[in-house]
N, C-alpha and C. Protein backbone atom coordinates (compact mmCIF):
# COMPACT_ATOMS: atom_id res chain seq x y z
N UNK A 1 -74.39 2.11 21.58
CA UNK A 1 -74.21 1.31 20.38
C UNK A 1 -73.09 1.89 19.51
N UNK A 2 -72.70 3.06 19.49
CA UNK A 2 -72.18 3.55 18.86
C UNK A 2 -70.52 4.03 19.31
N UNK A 3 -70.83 3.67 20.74
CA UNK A 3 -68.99 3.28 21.36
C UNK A 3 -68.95 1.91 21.13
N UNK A 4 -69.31 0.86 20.76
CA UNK A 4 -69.27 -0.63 20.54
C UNK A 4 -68.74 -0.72 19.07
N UNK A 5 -69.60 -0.04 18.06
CA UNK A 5 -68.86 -0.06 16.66
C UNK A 5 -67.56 0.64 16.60
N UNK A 6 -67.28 1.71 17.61
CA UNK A 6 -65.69 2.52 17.34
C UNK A 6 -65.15 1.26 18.02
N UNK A 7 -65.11 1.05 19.49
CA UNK A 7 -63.92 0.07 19.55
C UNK A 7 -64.22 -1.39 18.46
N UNK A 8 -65.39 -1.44 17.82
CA UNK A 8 -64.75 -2.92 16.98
C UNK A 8 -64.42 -2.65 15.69
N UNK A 9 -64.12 -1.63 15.16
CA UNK A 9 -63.92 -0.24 14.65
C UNK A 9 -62.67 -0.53 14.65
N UNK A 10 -62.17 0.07 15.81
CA UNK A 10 -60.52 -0.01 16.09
C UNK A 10 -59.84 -1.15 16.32
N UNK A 11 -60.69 -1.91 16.61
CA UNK A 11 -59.86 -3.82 17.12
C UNK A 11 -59.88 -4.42 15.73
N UNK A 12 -60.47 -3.56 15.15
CA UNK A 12 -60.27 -3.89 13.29
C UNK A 12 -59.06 -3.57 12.53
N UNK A 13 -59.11 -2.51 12.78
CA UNK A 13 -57.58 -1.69 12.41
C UNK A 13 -56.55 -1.81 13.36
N UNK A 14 -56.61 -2.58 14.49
CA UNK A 14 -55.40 -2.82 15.11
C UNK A 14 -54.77 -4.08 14.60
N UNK A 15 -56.19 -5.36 14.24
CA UNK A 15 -55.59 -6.62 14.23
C UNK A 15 -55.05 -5.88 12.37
N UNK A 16 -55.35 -5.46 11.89
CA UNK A 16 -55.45 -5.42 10.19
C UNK A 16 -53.66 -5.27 10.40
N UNK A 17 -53.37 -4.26 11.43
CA UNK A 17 -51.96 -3.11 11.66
C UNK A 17 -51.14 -4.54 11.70
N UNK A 18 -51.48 -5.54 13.15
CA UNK A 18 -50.95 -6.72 13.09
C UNK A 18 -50.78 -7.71 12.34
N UNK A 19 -51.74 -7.71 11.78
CA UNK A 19 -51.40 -8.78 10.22
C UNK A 19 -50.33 -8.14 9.51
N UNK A 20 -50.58 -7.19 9.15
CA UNK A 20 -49.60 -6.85 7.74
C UNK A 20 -48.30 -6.42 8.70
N UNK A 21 -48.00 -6.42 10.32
CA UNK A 21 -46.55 -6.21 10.60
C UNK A 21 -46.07 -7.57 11.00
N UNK A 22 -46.96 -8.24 10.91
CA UNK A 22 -46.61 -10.00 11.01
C UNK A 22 -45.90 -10.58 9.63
N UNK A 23 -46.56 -10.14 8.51
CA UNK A 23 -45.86 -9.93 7.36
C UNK A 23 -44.61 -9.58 7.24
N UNK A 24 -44.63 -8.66 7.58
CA UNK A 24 -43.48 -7.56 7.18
C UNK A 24 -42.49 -8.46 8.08
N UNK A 25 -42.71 -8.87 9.64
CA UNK A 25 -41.50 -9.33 10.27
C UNK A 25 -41.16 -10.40 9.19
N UNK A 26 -41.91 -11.81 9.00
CA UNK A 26 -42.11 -12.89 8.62
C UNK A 26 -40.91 -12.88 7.15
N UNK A 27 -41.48 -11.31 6.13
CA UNK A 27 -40.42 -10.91 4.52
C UNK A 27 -39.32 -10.97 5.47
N UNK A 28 -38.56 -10.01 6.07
CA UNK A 28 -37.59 -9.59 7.00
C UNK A 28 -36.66 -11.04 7.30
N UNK A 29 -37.62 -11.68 7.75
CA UNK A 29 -36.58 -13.26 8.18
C UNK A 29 -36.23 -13.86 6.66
N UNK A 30 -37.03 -14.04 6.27
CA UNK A 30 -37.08 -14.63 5.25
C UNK A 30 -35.41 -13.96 4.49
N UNK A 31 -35.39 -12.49 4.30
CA UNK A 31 -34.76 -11.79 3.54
C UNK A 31 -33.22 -11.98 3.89
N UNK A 32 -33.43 -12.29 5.30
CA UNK A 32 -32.24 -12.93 6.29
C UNK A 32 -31.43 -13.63 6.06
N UNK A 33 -32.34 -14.60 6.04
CA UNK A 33 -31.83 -16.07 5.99
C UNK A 33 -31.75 -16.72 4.37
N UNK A 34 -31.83 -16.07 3.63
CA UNK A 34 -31.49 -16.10 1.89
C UNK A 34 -30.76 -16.31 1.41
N UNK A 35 -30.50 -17.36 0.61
CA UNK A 35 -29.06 -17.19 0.23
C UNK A 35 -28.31 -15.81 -0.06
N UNK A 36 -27.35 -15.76 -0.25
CA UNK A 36 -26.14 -14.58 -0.66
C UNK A 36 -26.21 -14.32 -2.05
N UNK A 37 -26.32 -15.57 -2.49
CA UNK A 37 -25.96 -15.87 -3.91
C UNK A 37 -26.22 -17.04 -4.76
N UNK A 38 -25.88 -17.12 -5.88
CA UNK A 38 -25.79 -18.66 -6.40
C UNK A 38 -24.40 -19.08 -6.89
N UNK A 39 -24.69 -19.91 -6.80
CA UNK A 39 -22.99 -20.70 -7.66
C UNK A 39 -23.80 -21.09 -9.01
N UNK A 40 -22.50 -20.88 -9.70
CA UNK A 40 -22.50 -20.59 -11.20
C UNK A 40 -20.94 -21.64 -11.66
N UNK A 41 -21.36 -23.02 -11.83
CA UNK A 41 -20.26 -23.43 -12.11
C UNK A 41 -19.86 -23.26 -13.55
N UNK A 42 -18.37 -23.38 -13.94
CA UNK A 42 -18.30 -23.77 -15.41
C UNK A 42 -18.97 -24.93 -16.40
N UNK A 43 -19.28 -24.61 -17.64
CA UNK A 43 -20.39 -25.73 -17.73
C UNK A 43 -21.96 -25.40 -17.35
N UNK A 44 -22.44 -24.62 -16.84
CA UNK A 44 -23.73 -24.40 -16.40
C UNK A 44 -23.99 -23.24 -17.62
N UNK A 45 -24.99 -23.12 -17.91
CA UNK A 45 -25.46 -22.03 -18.64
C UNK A 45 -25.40 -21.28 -18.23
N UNK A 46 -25.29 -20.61 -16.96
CA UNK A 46 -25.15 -19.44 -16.44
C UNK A 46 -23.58 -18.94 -16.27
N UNK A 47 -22.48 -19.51 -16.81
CA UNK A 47 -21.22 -19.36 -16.55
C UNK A 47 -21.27 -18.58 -17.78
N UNK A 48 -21.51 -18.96 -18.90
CA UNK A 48 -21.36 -18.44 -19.91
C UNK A 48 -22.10 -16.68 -19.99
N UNK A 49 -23.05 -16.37 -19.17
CA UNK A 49 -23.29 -15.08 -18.93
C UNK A 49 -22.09 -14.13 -18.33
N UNK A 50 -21.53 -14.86 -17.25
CA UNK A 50 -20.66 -14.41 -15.78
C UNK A 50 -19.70 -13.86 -16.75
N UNK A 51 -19.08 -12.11 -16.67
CA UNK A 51 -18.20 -12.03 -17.34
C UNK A 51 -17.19 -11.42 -16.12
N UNK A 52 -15.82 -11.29 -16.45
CA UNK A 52 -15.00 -11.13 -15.43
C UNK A 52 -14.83 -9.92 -15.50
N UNK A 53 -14.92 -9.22 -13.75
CA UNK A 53 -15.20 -8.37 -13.50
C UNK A 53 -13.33 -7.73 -13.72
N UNK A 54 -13.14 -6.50 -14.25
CA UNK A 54 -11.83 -6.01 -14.51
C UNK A 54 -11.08 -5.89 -13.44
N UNK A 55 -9.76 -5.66 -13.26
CA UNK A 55 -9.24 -5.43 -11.98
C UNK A 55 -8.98 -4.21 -11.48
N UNK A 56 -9.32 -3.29 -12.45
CA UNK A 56 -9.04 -1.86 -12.03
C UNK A 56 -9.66 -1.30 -13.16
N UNK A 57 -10.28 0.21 -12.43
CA UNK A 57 -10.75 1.06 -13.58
C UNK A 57 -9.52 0.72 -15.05
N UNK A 58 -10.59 0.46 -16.34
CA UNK A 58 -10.02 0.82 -17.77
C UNK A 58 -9.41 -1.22 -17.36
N UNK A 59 -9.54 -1.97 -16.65
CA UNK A 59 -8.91 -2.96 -16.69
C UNK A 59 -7.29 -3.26 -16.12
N UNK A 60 -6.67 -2.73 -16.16
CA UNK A 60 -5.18 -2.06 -15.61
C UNK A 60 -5.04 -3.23 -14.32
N UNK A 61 -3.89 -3.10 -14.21
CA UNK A 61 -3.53 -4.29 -12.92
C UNK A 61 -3.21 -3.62 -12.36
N UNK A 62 -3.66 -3.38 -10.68
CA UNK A 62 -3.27 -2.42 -9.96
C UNK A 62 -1.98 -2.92 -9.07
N UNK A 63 -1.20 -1.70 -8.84
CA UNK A 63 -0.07 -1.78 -8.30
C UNK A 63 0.18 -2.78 -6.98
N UNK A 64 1.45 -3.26 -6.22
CA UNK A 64 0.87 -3.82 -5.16
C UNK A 64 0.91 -2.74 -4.50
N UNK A 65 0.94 -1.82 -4.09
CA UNK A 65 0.92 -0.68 -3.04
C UNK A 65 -0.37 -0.96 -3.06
N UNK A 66 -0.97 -0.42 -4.65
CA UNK A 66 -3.08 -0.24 -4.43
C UNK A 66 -3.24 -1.16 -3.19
N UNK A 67 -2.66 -2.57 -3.45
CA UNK A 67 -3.28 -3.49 -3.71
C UNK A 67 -3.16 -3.45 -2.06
N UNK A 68 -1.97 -3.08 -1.70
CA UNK A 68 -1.74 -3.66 -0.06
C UNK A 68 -2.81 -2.56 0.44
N UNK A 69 -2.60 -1.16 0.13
CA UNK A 69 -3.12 0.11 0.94
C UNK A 69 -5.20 -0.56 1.05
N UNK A 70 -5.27 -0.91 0.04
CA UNK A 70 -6.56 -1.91 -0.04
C UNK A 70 -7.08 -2.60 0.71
N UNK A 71 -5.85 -3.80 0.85
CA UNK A 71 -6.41 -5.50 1.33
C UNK A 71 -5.68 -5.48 2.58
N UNK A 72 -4.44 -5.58 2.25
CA UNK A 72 -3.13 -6.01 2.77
C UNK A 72 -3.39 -5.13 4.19
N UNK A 73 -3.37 -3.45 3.98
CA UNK A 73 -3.04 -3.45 5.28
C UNK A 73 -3.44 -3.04 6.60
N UNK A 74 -4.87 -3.73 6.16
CA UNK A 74 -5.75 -4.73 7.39
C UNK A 74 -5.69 -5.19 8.50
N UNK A 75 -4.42 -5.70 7.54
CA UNK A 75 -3.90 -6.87 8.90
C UNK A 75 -2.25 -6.46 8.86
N UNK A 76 -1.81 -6.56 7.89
CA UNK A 76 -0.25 -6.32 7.98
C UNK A 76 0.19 -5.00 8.56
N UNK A 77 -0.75 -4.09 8.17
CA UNK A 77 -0.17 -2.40 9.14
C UNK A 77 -0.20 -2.76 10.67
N UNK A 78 -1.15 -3.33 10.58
CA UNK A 78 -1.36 -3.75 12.23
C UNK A 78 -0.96 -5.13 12.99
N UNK A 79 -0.83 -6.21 12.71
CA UNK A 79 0.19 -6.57 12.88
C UNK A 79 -1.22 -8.09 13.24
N UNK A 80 -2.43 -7.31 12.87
CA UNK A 80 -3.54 -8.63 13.51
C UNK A 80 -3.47 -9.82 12.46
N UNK A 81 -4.11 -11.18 14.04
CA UNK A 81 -3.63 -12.93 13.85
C UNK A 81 -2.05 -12.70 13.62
N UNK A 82 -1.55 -11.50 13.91
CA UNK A 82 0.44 -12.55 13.73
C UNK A 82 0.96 -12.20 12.08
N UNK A 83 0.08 -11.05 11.57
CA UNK A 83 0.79 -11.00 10.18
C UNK A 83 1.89 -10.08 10.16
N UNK A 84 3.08 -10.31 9.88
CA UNK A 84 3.93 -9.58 9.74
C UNK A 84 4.16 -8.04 9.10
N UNK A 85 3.98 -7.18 9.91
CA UNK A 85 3.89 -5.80 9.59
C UNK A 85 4.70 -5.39 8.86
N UNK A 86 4.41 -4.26 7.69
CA UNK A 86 4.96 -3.83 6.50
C UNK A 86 6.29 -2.95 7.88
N UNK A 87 7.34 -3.23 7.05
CA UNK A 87 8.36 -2.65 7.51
C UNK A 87 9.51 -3.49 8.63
N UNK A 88 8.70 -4.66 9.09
CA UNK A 88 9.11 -5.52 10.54
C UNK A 88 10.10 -6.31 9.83
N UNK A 89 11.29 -6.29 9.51
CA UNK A 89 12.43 -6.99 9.03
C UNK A 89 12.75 -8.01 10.15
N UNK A 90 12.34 -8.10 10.91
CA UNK A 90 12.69 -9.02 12.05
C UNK A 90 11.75 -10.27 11.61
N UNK A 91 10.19 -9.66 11.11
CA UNK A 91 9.25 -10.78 11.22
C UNK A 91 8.89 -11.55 9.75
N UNK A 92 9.65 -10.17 8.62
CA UNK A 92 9.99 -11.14 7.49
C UNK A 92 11.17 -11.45 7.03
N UNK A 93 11.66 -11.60 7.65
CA UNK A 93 13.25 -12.15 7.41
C UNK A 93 13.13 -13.72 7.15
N UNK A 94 12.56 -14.13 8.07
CA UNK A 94 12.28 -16.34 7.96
C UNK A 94 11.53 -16.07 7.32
N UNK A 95 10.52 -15.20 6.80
CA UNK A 95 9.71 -15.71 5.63
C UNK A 95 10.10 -15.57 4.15
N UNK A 96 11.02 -14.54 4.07
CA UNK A 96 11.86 -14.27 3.09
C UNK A 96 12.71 -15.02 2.85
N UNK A 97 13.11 -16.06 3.78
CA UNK A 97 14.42 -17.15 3.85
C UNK A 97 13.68 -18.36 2.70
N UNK A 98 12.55 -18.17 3.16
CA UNK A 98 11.90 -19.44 2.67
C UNK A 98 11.50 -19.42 1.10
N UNK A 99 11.88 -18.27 0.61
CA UNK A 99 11.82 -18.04 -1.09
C UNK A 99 10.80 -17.63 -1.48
N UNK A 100 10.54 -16.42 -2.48
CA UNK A 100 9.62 -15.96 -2.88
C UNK A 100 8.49 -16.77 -3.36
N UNK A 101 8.94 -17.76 -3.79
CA UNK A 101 7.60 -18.84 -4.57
C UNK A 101 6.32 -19.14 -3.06
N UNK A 102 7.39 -19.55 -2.10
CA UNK A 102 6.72 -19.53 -1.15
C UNK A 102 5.53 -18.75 -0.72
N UNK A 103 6.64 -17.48 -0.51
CA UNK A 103 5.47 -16.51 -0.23
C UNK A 103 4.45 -16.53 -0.95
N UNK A 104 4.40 -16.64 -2.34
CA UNK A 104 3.46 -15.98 -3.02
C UNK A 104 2.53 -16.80 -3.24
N UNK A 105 2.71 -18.29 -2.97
CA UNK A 105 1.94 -19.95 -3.14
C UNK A 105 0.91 -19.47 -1.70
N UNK A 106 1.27 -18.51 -0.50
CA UNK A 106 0.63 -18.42 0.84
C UNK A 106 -0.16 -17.37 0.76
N UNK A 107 0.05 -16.38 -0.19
CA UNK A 107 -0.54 -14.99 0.12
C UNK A 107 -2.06 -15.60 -0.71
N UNK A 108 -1.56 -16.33 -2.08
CA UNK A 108 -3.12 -16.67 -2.97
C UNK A 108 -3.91 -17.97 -1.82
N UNK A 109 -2.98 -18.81 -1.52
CA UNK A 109 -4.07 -19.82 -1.32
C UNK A 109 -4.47 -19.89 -0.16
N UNK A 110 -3.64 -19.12 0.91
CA UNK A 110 -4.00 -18.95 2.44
C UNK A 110 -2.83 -20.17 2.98
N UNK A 111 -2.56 -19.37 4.15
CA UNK A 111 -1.80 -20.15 5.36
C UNK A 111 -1.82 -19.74 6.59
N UNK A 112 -2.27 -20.53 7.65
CA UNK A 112 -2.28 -20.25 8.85
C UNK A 112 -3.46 -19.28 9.41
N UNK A 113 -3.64 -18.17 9.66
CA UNK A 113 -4.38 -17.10 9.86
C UNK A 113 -4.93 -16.71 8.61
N UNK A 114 -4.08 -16.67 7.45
CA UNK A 114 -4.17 -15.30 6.44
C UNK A 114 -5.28 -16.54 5.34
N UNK A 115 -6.33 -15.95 4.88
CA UNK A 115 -7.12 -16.36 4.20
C UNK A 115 -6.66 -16.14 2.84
N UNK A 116 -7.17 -16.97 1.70
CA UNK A 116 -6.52 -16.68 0.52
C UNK A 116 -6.92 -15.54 -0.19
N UNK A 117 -5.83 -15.19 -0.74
CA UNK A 117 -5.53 -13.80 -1.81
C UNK A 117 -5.56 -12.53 -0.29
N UNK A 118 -5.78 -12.84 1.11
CA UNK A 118 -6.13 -11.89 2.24
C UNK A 118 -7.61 -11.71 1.77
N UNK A 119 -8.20 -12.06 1.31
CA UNK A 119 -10.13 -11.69 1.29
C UNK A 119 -9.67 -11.06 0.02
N UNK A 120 -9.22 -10.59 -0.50
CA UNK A 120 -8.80 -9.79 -2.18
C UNK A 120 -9.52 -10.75 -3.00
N UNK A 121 -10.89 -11.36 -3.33
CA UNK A 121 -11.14 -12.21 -3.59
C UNK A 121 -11.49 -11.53 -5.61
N UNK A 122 -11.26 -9.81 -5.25
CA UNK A 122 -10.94 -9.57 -6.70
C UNK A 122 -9.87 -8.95 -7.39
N UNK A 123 -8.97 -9.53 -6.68
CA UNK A 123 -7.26 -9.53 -6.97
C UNK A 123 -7.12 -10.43 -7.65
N UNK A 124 -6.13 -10.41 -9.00
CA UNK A 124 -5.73 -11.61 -10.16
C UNK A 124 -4.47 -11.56 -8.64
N UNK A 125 -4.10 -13.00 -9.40
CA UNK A 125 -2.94 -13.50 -8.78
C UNK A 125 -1.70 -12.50 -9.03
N UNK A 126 -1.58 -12.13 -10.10
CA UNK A 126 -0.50 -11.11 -10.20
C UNK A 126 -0.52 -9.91 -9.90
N UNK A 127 -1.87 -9.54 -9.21
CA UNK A 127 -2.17 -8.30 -8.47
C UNK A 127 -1.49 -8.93 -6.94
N UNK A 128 -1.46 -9.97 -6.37
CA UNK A 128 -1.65 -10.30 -5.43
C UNK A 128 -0.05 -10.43 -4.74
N UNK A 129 0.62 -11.43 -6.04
CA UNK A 129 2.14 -11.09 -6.10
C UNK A 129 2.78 -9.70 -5.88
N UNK A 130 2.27 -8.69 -6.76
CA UNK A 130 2.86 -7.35 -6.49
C UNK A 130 2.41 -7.27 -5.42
N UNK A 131 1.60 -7.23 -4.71
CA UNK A 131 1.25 -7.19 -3.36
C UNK A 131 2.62 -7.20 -2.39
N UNK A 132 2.60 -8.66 -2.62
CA UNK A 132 3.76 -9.44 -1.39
C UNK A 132 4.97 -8.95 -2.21
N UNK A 133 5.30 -8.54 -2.97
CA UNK A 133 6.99 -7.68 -3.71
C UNK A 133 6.66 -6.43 -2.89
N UNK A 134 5.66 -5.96 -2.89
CA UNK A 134 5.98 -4.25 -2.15
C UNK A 134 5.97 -4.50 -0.61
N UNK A 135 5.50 -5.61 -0.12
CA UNK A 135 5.44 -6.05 1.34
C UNK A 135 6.90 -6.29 1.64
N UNK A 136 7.48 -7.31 1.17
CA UNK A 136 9.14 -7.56 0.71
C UNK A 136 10.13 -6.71 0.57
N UNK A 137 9.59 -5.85 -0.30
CA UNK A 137 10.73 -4.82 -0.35
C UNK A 137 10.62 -3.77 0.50
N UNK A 138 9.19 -3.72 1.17
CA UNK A 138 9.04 -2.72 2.18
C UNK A 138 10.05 -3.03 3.77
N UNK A 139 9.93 -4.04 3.90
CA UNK A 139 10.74 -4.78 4.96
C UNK A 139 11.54 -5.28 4.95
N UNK A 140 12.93 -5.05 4.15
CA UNK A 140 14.05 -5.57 3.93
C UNK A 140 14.80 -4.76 5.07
């Protein structure tokens, strides 16, 4: 009688073990599949909380060097999807033909491969410009 109560004993504390890791998987998915985030449009009460995050310690606009040694050269040191490598005067030469406005209308909003701002998604635009001036002048 008393090996009958240990194993129902233990088939107690095994299913108990299984419930609460059925749980635990069940939080886990859940935690998964969650959103990321919320959107916070302008106009919503919650915009008016959202304050903008600075661009550099003390607020400061960081250089484009920061900015490339950062974002930029990701992809541009290396040359990945086809971005023209810091220094490759061969591969920015036609892009340089095509006028700075250019460039700098492609680096924020994306073209081709290169996603906008390059994922720098907390780069001001004029962080983003110095960017493509030190890319430019790096490869002349």
């Amino acid at each position: 009688m008393k090996k009958i109560l240990n194993i129902v004993a233990a088939l107690a504390v095994v299913a108990g073990a299984a419930a609460a890791m059925a749980q635990s998987v069940d939080q886990e998915i859940a935690d998964r599949i969650a959103p990321a985030g919320e959107i916070c449009m302008k106009g919503d009460e919650c915009a008016a909380a959202v304050a903008a995050a600075p661009a550099a310690a003390g607020g400061a606009a960081r250089s484009g060097e920061a900015v490339y040694n950062a974002s930029c050269a990701t992809c541009h040191g290396t040359g990945a999807a086809g971005a023209p490598k810091l220094g490759d005067a061969g591969a920015w030469g036609p892009r340089i033909d095509k006028g700075m406005d250019t460039l700098y209308t492609h680096a924020i909003n994306g073209f081709n491969a290169m996603p906008a701002k390059g994922l720098c998604m907390d780069c001001s635009e004029d962080e983003v410009k110095a960017a493509v001036d030190y890319m430019v002048e790096g490869s002349k």
